[in-house]
Protein backbone atom coordinates (compact mmCIF):
# COMPACT_ATOMS: atom_id res chain seq x y z
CA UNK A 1 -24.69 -0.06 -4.62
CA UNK A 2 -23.52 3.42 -5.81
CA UNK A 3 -19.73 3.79 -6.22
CA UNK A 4 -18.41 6.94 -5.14
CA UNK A 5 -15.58 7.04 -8.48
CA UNK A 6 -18.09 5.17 -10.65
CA UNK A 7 -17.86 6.65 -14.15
CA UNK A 8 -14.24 7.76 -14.07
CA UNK A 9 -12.05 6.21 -16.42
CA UNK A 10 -8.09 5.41 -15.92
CA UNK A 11 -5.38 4.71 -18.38
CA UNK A 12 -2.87 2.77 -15.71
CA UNK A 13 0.71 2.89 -16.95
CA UNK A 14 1.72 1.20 -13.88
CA UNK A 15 3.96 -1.85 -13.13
CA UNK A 16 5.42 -3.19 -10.03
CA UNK A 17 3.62 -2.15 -6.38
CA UNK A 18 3.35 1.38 -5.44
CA UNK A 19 1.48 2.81 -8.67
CA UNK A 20 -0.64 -0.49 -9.11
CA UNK A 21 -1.84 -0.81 -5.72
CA UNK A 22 -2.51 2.69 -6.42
CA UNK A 23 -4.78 2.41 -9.49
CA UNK A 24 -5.99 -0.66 -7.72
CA UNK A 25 -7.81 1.77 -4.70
CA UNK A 26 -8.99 3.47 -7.96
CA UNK A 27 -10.91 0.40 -8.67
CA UNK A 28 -12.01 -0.36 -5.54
CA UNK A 29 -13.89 2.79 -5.17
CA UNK A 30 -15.45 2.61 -9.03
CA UNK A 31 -13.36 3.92 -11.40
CA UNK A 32 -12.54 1.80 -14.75
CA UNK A 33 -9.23 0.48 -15.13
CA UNK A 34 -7.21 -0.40 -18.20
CA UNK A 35 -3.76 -1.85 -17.10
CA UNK A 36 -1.17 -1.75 -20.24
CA UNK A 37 1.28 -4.45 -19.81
CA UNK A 38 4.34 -5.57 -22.28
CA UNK A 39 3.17 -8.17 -24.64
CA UNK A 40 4.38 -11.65 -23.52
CA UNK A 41 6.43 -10.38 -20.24
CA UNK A 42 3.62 -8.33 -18.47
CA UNK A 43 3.89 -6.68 -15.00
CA UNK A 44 6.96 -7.72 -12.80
CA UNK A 45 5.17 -8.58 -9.96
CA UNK A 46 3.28 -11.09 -11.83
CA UNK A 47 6.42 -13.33 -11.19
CA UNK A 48 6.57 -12.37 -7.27
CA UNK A 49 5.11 -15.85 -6.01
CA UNK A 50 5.57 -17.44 -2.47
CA UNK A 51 3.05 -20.22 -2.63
CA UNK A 52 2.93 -23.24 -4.23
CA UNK A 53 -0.52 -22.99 -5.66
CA UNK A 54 0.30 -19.99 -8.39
CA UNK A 55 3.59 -21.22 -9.60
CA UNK A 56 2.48 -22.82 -12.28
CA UNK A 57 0.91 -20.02 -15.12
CA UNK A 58 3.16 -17.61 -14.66
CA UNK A 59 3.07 -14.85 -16.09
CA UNK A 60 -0.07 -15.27 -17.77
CA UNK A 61 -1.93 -16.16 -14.66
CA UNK A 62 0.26 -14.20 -12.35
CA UNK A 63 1.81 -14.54 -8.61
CA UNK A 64 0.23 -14.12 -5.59
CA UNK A 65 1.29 -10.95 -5.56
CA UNK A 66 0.14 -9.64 -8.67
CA UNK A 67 -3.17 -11.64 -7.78
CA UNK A 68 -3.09 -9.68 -4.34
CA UNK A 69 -3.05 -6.34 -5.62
CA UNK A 70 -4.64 -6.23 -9.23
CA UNK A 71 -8.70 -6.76 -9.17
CA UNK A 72 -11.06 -4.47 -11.24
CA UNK A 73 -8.60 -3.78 -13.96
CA UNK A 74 -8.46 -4.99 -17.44
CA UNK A 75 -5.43 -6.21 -18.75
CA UNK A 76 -4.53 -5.13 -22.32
CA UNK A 77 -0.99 -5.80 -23.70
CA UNK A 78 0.57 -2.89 -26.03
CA UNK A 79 4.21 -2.47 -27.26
CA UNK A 80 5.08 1.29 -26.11
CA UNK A 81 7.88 1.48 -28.24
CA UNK A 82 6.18 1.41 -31.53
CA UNK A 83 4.26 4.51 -33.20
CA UNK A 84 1.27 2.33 -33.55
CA UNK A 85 0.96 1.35 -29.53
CA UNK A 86 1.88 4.94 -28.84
CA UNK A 87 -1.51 5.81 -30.77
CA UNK A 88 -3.09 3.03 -29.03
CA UNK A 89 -2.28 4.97 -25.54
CA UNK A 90 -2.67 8.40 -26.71
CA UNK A 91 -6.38 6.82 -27.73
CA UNK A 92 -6.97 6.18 -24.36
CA UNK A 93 -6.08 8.57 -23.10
CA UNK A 94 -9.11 10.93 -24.99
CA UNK A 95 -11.12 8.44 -22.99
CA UNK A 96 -9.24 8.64 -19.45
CA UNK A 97 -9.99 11.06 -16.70
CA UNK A 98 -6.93 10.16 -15.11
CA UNK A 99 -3.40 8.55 -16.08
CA UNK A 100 -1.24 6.88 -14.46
CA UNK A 101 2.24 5.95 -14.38
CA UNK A 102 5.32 5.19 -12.67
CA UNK A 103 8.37 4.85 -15.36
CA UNK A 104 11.37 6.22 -13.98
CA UNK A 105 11.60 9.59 -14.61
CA UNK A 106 12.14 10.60 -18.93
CA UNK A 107 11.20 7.39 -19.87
CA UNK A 108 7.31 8.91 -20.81
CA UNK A 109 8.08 11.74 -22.27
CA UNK A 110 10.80 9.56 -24.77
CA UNK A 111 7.41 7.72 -25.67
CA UNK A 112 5.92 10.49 -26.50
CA UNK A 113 3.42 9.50 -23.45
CA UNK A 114 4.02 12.31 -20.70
CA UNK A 115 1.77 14.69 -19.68
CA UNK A 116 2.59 17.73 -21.63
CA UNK A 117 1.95 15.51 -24.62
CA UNK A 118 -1.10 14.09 -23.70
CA UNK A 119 -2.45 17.06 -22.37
CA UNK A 120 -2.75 17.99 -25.55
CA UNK A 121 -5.04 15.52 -26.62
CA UNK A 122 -6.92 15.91 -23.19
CA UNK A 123 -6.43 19.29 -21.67
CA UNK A 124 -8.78 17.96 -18.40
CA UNK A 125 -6.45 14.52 -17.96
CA UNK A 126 -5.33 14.09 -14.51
CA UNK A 127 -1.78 12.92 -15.13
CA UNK A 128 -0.22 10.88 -11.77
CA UNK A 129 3.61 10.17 -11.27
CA UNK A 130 5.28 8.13 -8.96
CA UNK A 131 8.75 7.24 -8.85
CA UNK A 132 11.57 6.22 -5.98
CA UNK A 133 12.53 9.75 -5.72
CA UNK A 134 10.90 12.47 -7.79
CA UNK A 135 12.40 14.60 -10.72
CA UNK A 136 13.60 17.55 -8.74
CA UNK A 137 16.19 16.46 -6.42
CA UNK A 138 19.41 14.80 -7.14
CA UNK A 139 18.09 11.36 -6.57
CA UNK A 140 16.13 11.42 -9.83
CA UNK A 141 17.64 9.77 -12.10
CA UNK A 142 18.66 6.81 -9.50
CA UNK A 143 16.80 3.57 -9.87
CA UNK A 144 15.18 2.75 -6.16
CA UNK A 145 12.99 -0.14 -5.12
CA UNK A 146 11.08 -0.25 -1.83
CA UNK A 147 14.14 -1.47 0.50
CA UNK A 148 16.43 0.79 -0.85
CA UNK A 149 13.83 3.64 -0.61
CA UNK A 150 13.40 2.42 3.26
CA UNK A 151 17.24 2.43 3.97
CA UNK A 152 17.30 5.70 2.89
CA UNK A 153 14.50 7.32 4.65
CA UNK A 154 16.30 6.21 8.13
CA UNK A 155 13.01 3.15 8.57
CA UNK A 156 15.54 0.85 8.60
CA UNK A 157 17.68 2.42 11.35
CA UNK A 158 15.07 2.18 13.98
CA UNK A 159 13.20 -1.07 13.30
CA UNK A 160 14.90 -4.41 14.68
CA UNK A 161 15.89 -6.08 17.76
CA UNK A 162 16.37 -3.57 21.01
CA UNK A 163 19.59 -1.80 20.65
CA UNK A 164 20.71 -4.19 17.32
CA UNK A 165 23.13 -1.92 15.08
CA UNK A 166 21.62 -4.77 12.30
CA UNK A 167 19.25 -2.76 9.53
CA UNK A 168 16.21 -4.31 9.72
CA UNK A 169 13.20 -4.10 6.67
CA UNK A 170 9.84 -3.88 7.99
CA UNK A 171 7.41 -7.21 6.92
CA UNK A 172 5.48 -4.51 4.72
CA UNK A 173 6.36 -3.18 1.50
CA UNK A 174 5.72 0.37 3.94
CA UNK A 175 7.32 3.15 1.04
CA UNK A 176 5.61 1.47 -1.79
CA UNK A 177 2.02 0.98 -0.06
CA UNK A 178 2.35 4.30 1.56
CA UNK A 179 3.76 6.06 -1.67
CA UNK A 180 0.70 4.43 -3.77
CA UNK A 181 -2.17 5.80 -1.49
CA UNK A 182 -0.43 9.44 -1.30
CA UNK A 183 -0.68 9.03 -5.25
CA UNK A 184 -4.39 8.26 -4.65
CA UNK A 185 -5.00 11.11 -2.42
CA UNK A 186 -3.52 13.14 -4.88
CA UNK A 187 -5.11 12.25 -7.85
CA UNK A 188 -8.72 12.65 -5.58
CA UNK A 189 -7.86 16.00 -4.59
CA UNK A 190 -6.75 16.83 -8.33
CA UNK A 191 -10.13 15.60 -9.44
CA UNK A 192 -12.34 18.18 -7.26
CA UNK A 193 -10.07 21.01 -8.44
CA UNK A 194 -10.94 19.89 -11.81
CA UNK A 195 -14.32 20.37 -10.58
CA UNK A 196 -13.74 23.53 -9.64
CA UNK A 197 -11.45 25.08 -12.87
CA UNK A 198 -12.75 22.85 -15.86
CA UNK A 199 -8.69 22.14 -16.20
CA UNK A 200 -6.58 19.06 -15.67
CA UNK A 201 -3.09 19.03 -14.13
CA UNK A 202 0.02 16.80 -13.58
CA UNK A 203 0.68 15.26 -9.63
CA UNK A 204 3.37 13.71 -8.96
CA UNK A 205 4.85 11.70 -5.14
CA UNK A 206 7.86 10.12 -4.05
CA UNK A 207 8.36 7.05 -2.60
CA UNK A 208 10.80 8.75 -0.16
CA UNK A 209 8.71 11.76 0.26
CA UNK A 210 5.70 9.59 1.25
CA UNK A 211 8.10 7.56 3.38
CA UNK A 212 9.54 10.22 5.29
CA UNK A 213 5.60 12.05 5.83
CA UNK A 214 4.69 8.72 7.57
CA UNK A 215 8.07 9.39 9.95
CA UNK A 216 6.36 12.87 10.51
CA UNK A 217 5.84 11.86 14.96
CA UNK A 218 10.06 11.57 14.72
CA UNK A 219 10.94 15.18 12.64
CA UNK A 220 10.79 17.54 15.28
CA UNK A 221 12.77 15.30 17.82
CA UNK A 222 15.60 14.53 15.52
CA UNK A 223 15.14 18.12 13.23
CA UNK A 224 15.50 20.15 16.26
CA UNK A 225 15.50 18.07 18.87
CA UNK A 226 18.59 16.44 18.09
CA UNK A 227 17.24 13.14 19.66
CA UNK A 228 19.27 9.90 18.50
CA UNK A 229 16.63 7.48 17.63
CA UNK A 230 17.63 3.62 17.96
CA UNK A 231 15.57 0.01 17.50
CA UNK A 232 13.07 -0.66 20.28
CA UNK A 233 11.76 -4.00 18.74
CA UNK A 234 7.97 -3.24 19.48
CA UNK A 235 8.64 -0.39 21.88
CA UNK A 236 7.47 3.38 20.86
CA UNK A 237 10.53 5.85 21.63
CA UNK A 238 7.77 8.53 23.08
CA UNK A 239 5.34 6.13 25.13
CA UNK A 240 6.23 3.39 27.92
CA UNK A 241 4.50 1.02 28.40
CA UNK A 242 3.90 0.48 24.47
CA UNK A 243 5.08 -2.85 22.94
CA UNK A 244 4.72 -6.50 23.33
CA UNK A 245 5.62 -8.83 26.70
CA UNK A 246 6.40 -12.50 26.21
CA UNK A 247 3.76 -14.64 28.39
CA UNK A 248 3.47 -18.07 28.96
CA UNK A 249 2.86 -19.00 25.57
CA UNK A 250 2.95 -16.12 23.49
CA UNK A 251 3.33 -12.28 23.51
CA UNK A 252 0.79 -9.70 24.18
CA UNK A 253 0.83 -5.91 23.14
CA UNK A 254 -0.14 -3.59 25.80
CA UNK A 255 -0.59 0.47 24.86
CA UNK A 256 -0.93 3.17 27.46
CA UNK A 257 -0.85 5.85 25.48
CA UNK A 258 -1.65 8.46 28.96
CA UNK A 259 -0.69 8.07 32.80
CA UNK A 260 -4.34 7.36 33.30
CA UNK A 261 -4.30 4.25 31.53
CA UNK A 262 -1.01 3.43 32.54
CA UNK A 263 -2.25 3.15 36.41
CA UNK A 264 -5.41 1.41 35.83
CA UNK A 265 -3.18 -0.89 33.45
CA UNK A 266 -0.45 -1.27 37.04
CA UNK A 267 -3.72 -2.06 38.47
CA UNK A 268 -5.18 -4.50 36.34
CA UNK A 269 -1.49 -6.34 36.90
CA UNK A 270 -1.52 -6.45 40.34
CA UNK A 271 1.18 -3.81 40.45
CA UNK A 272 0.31 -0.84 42.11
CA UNK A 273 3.22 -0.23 43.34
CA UNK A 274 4.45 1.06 39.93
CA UNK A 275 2.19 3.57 39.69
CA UNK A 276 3.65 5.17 43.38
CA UNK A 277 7.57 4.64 42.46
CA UNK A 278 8.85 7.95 40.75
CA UNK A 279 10.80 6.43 38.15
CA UNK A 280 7.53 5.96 36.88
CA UNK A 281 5.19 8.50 37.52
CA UNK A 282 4.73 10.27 34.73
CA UNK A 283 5.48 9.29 30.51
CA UNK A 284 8.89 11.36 30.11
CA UNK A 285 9.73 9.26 33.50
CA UNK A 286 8.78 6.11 32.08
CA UNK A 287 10.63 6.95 28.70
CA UNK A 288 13.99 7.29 30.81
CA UNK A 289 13.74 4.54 32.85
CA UNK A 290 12.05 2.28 30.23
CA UNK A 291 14.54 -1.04 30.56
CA UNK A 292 13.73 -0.94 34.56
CA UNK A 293 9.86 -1.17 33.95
CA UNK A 294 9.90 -3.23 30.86
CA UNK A 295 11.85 -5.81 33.13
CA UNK A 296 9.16 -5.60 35.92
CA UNK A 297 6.30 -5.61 33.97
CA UNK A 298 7.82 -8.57 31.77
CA UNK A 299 8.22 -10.45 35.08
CA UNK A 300 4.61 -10.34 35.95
CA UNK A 301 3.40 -11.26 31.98
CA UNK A 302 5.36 -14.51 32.18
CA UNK A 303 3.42 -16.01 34.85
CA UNK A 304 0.39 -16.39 32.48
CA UNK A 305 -1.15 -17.39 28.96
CA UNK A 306 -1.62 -14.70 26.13
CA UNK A 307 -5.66 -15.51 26.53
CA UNK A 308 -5.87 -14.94 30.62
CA UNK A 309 -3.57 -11.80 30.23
CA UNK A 310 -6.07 -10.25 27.31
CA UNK A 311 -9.20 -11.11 29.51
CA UNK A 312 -8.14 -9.30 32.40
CA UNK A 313 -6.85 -6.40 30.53
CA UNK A 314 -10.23 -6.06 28.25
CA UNK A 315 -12.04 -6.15 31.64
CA UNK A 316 -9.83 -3.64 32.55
CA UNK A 317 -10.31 -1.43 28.68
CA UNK A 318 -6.87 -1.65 28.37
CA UNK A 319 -5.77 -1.60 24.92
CA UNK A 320 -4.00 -4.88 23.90
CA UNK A 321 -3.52 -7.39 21.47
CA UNK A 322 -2.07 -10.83 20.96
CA UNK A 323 0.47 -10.51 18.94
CA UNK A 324 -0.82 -12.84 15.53
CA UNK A 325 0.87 -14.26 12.88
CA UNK A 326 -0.77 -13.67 9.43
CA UNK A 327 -3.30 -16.85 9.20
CA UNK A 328 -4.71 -16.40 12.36
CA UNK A 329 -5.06 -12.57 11.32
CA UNK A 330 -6.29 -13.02 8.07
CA UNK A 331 -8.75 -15.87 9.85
CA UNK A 332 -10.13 -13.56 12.37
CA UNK A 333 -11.24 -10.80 9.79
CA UNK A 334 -14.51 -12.19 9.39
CA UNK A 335 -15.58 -11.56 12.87
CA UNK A 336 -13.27 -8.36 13.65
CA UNK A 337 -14.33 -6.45 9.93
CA UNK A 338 -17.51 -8.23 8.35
CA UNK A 339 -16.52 -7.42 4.45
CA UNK A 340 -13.04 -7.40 4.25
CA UNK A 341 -12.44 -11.31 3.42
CA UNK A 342 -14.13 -11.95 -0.04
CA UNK A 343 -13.79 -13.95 -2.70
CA UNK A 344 -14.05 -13.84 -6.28
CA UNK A 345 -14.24 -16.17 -9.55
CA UNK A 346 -11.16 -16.26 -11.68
CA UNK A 347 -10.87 -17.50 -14.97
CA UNK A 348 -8.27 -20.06 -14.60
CA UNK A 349 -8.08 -20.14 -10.63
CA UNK A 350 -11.88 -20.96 -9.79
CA UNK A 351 -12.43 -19.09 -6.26
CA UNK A 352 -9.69 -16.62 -5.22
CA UNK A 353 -9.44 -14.68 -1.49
CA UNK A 354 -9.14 -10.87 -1.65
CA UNK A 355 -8.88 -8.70 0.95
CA UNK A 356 -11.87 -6.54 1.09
CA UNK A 357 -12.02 -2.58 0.74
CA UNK A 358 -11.17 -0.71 3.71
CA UNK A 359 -13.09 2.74 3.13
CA UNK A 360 -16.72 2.58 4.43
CA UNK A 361 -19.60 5.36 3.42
CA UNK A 362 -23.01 5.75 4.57
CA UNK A 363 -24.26 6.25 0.89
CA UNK A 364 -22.53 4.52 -1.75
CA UNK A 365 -19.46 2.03 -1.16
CA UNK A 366 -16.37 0.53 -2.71
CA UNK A 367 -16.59 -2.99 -3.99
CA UNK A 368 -14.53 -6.15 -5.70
CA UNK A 369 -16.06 -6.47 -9.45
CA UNK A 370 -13.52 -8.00 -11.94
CA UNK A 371 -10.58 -10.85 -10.96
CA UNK A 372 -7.08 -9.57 -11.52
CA UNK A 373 -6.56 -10.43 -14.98
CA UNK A 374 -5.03 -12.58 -17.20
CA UNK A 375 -1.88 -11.31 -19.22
CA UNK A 376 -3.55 -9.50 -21.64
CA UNK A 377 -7.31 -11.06 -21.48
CA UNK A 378 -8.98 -7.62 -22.32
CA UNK A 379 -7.21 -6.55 -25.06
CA UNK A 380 -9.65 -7.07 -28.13
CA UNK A 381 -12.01 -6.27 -25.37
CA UNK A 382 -10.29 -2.40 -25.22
CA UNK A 383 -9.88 -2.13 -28.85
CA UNK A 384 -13.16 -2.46 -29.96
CA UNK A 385 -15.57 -1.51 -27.39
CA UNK A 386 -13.46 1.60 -26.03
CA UNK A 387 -11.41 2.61 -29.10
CA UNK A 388 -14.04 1.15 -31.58
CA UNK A 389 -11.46 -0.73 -33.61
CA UNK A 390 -12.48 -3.03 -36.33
CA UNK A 391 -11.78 -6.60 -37.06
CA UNK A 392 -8.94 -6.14 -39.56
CA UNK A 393 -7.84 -2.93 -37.59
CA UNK A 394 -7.28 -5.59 -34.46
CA UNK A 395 -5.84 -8.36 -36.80
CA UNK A 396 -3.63 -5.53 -38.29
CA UNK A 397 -1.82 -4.55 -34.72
CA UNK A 398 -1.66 -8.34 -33.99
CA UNK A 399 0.31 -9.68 -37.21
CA UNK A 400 2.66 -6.14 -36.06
CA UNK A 401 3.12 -7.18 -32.65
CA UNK A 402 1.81 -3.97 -31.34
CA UNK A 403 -0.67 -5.80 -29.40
CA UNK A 404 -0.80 -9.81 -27.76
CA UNK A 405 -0.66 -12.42 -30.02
């Protein structure tokens, strides 16, 4: 199958989540990868582990997490701080299309590894930044990590418990994730201007800026609006009905997202009567006197299972859901998106689950080629079939502890 990036070569500076899940939809799509890592240590999140089965080779295996989010890269180990593993980079970088990397912001250009210095070794390299808050603001010299860049962005003022004053952090890493495929849109859109002018160029996101674009449905309420947003648990602020109901045995998310569902939904219910009372006639209504309904409705949703409740709303194309927890969603994938459970071989780990790749084309297709690597596997691998170093050269930046022992 043809890959729509295949041929497109990346030099990925990245550690942690948001610019290696990044580099990692790279991959997916075709591009080659060549992960640096510090010798020995290697990326943080190969020591982010919450099962028992990967504890044991860490870091040179790696985590689950690292596992989760690092296939079709290479692993090569280089000391930054040394002249000779500066070379080694600047190397690659001749033989990237795109770099990228996510050091706070100075720390490249101190290694002599930023874009105005590699540009000059490359003038058509597409140079990618991320970072918890940019270079421009005030913020950018601040260290930030996912939570902190979620506390900020106001996320974790309106996620928790109805009406809880307790911050809450979403189950998802959301700024990192969301930061790392704004990166990836980026560099994509950098790549067809290169088309275009023949010239490279430096892009750059935020975690916070990514975070507060995917807040965009809340700017003009509170910007202008001056709306006072709180916690809804699964409730929308803007839509009623629009959030889970406890049944017998479970919950069960209903969405009306217009007043036509929402009547056929009061029908489906056996509730018809909600659709005539005025509190609830139309969606502003319903927003305003959201507690009254959410009671009523809740009432009726008690009285049966999670499976009766989502045949008769199916029958009824209402959109719902039971609400899952993560083994019984990553267990129905197989049936609900043919693809996105697969498997591949690792060296030490024998058959690994990865989550598939969520982009689908008519004519050429993303797909899982290379195991997330060992701490370092690829090394020799980079030095002498990319950068054509020889035997002794290799042996040379060994004994110096530029490169993995």
């Amino acid at each position: 199958m043809r890959r729509p990036l295949e041929g497109l070569k990346v030099l990925d500076l990245t550690h942690g989540v948001a610019g290696p899940y990044c580099t990692m939809v790279l991959g997916d799509l075709g591009c080659d990868i060549v992960k640096i890592e510090k010798p020995e240590r290697g990326d943080a999140t190969r020591y982010m582990n919450v099962s028992d089965r990967f504890k044991t080779r860490i870091p040179d295996v790696g985590g689950d997490y690292f596992l989760a989010i690092n296939r079709n890269k290479r692993s090569m180990c280089v000391e930054l701080k040394t002249e000779e593993g500066r070379r080694v980079c600047e190397d690659l970088a001749r033989w990237a299309d795109i770099v990228v990397q996510n050091f706070r912001p100075g720390v490249t250009a101190r290694l002599g590894l930023d874009y105005e210095s590699l540009r000059k070794v490359n003038p058509k390299l597409i140079y990618a930044n991320i970072s918890a808050y940019g270079e421009g603001g005030v913020l950018a010299d601040k260290s930030g990590m996912d939570v902190a860049v979620q506390a900020r962005s106001g996320v974790m003022r309106i996620t928790g418990s109805l009406d809880s004053d307790e911050p809450v952090r979403p189950g998802v890493s959301l700024a990192d994730f969301g930061g790392g495929i704004y990166l990836a849109t980026a560099i994509l859109a950098a790549l067809y201007d290169r088309e275009r002018t023949g010239r490279g160029q430096e892009v750059s996101v935020s975690l916070l800026d990514a975070t507060m674009s995917m807040l965009i449905n809340y700017s003009v309420a509170v910007m202008d609006g001056k709306a006072k947003l709180r916690p809804l648990g699964s409730g929308h602020p803007q839509l009623v009905p629009y959030q889970a109901f406890p049944t017998q045995d479970g919950y069960v998310v209903v969405a009306t997202g217009t007043n036509k569902t929402y009547r056929e939904f009061c029908d489906a219910i056996g509730r018809s009567d909600l659709i005539t009372d005025a509190r609830f006639a139309t969606n502003p209504s319903r927003v305003q006197h959201r507690q009254a309904l959410v009671e009523e409705i809740s009432k009726v949703f008690r009285e049966r299972s999670t499976a009766a409740w989502i045949e008769i709303l199916e029958a009824a194309d209402i959109p719902c859901a039971p609400v899952n927890d993560l083994a019984t969603a990553y267990a129905e994938l197989d049936e609900t998106s043919p693809g996105m459970t697969q498997t591949l071989q690792h060296r030490e780990l024998g058959t690994l689950s990865q989550l598939g790749v969520p982009f689908k084309f008519s004519d050429c297709g993303g797909d899982l080629r290379r195991a997330p690597p060992m701490l370092g596997e690829h090394t020799e691998e980079v030095l002498r079939d990319i950068l054509g170093r020889s035997d002794d050269d290799i042996a040379r930046l060994r004994s110096s502890a530029v490169v993995n022992a």
